[in-house]
Protein backbone atom coordinates (compact mmCIF):
# COMPACT_ATOMS: atom_id res chain seq x y z
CA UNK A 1 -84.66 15.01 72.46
CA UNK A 2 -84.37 16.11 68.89
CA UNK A 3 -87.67 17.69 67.41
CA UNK A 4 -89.51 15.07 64.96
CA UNK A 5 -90.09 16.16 61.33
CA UNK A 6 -94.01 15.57 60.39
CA UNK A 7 -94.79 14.77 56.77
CA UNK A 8 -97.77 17.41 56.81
CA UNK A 9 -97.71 16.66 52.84
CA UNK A 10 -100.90 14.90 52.69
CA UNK A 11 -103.05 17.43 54.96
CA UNK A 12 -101.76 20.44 53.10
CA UNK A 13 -103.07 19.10 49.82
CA UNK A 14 -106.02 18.16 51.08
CA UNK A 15 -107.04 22.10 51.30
CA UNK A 16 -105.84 22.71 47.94
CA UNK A 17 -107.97 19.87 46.86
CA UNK A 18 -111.62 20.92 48.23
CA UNK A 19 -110.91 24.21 47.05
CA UNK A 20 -110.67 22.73 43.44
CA UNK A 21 -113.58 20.85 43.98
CA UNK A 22 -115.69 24.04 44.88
CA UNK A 23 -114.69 24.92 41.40
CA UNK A 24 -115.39 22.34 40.03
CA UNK A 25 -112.54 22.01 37.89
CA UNK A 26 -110.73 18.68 36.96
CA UNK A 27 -108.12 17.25 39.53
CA UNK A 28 -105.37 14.95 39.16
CA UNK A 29 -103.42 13.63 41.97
CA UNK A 30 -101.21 11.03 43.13
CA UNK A 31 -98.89 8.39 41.03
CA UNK A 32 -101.98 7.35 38.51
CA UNK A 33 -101.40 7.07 34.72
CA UNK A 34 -103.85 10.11 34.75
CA UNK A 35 -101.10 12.01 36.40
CA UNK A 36 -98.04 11.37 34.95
CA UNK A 37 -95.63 12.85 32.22
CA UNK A 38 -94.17 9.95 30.62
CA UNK A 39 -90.09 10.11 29.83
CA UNK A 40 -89.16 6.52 28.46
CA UNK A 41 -90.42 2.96 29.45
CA UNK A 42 -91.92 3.06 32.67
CA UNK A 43 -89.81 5.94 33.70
CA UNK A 44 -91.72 8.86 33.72
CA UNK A 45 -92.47 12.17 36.68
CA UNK A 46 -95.48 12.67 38.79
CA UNK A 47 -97.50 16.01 37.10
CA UNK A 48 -97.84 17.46 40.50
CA UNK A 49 -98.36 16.44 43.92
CA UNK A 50 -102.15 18.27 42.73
CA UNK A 51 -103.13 19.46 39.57
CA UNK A 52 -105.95 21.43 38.57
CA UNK A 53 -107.12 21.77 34.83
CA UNK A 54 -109.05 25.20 34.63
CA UNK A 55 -109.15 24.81 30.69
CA UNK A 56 -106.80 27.16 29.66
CA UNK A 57 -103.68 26.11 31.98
CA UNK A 58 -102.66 23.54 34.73
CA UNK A 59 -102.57 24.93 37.95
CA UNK A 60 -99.90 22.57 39.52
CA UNK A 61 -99.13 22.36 43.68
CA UNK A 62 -96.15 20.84 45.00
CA UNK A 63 -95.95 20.43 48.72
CA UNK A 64 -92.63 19.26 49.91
CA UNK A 65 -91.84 18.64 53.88
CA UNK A 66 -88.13 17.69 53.25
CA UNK A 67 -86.98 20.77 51.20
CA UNK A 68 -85.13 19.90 47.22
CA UNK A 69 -85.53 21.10 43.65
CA UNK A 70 -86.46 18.20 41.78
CA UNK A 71 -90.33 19.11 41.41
CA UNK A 72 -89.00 22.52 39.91
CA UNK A 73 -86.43 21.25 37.77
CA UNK A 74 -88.50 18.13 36.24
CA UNK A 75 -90.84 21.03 34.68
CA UNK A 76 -87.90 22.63 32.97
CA UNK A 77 -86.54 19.15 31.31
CA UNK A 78 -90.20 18.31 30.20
CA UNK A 79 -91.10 21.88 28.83
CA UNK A 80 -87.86 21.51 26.43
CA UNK A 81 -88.19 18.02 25.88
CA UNK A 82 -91.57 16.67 26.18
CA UNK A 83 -93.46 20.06 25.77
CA UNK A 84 -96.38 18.02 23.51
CA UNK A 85 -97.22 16.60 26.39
CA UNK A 86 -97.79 19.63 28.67
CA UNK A 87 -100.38 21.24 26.28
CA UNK A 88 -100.93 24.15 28.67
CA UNK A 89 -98.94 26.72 30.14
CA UNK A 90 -98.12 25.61 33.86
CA UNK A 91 -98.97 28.07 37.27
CA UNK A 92 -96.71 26.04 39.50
CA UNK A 93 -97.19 26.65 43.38
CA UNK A 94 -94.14 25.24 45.05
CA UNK A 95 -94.33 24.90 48.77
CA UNK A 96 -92.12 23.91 51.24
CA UNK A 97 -92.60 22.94 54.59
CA UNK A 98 -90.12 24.45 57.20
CA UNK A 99 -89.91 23.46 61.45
CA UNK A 100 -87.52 26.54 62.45
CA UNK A 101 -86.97 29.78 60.21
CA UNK A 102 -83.66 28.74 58.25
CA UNK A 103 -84.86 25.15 57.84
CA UNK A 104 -83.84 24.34 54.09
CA UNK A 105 -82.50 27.87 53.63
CA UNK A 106 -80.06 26.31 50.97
CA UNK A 107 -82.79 24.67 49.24
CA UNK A 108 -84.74 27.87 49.06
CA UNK A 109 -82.02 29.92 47.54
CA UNK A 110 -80.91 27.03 45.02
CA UNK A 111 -84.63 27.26 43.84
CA UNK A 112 -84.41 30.84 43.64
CA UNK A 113 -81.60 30.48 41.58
CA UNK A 114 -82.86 28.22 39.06
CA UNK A 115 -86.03 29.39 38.57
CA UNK A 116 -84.01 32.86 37.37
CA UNK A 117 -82.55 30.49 34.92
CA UNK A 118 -85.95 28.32 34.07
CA UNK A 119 -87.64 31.41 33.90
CA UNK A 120 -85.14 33.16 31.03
CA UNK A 121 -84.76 29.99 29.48
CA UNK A 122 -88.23 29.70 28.87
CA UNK A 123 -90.28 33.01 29.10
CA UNK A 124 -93.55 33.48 30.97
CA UNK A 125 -95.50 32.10 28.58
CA UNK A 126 -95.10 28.62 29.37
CA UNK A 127 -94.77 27.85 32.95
CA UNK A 128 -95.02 30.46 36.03
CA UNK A 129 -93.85 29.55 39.29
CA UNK A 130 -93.65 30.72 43.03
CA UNK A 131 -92.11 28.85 46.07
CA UNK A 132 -94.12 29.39 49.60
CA UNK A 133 -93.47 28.21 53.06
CA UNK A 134 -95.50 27.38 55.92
CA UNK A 135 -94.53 25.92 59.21
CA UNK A 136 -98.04 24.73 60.05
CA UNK A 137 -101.49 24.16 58.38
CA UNK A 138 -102.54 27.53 59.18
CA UNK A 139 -99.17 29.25 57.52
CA UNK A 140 -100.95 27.53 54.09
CA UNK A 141 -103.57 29.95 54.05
CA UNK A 142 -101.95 32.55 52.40
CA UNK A 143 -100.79 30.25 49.28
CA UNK A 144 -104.29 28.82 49.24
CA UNK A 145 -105.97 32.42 48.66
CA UNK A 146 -103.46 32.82 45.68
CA UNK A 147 -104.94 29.17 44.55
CA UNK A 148 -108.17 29.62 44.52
CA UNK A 149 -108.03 33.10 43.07
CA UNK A 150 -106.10 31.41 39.94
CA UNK A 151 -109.18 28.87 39.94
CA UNK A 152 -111.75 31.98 40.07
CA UNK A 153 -110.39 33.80 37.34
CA UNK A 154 -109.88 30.91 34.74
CA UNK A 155 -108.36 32.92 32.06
């Protein structure tokens, strides 16, 4: 019987969230107006599966469980076309969830390869990002410690 994907999305931002909240920084999450980057009309793009404002930048989490580039790419068209309204630079923490080692290999190396391009086309100064995988809740901790040490040092 073929192995059933979980959608472990929820759970893994659930960690991200209470460490925010021990900061007590201000959190954004979900498909509210409060947490969206309008494009035209009622079109617009979710500003993170989680977002933390520490002041000084937007710490942004993605947590994907079926591998794909859009939540990468979306911050490249809005930082060169709707950069007034990301006021902040952007620490993006993309993480993908994988079930066997290879599992969305070719979405992994297709992010690596834009973000080279994002990354030259807009310098560090504007958005940084990293992609992580887990395979379970306890593979998150690792990503979380790199969280909550960009929520200690607010800079």
């Amino acid at each position: 019987m073929p192995r059933q994907r979980q959608n472990l999305e929820h759970q893994a931002l659930e960690r991200f969230e209470e460490i925010a909240r021990k900061y007590c920084c201000p959190l954004f999450k979900g498909q509210g107006s409060d947490n969206r980057i309008s494009i035209e009309g009622k079109t617009y793009f979710q500003f993170g599966d989680l977002r933390v404002d520490t002041g000084n930048y937007y710490v942004v989490i993605e947590v994907e469980s079926a591998g794909g580039v859009t939540n990468l790419v979306k911050y490249w068209h809005c930082l060169e076309n709707r950069a007034s309204d990301i006021e902040k630079p952007v620490v993006l923490f993309h993480v993908f969830r994988q079930v066997s080692r290879n599992d969305y290999g070719s979405h992994l190396v297709l992010w690596d390869f834009l973000w080279n391009k994002m990354s030259n086309a807009l310098g560090d100064t504007r958005i940084k990002a990293a992609r992580y995988t887990y395979r379970d809740l306890q593979g998150l901790e690792p990503v979380i410690n790199e969280f909550e040490k960009h929520l200690k040092h607010k800079a």
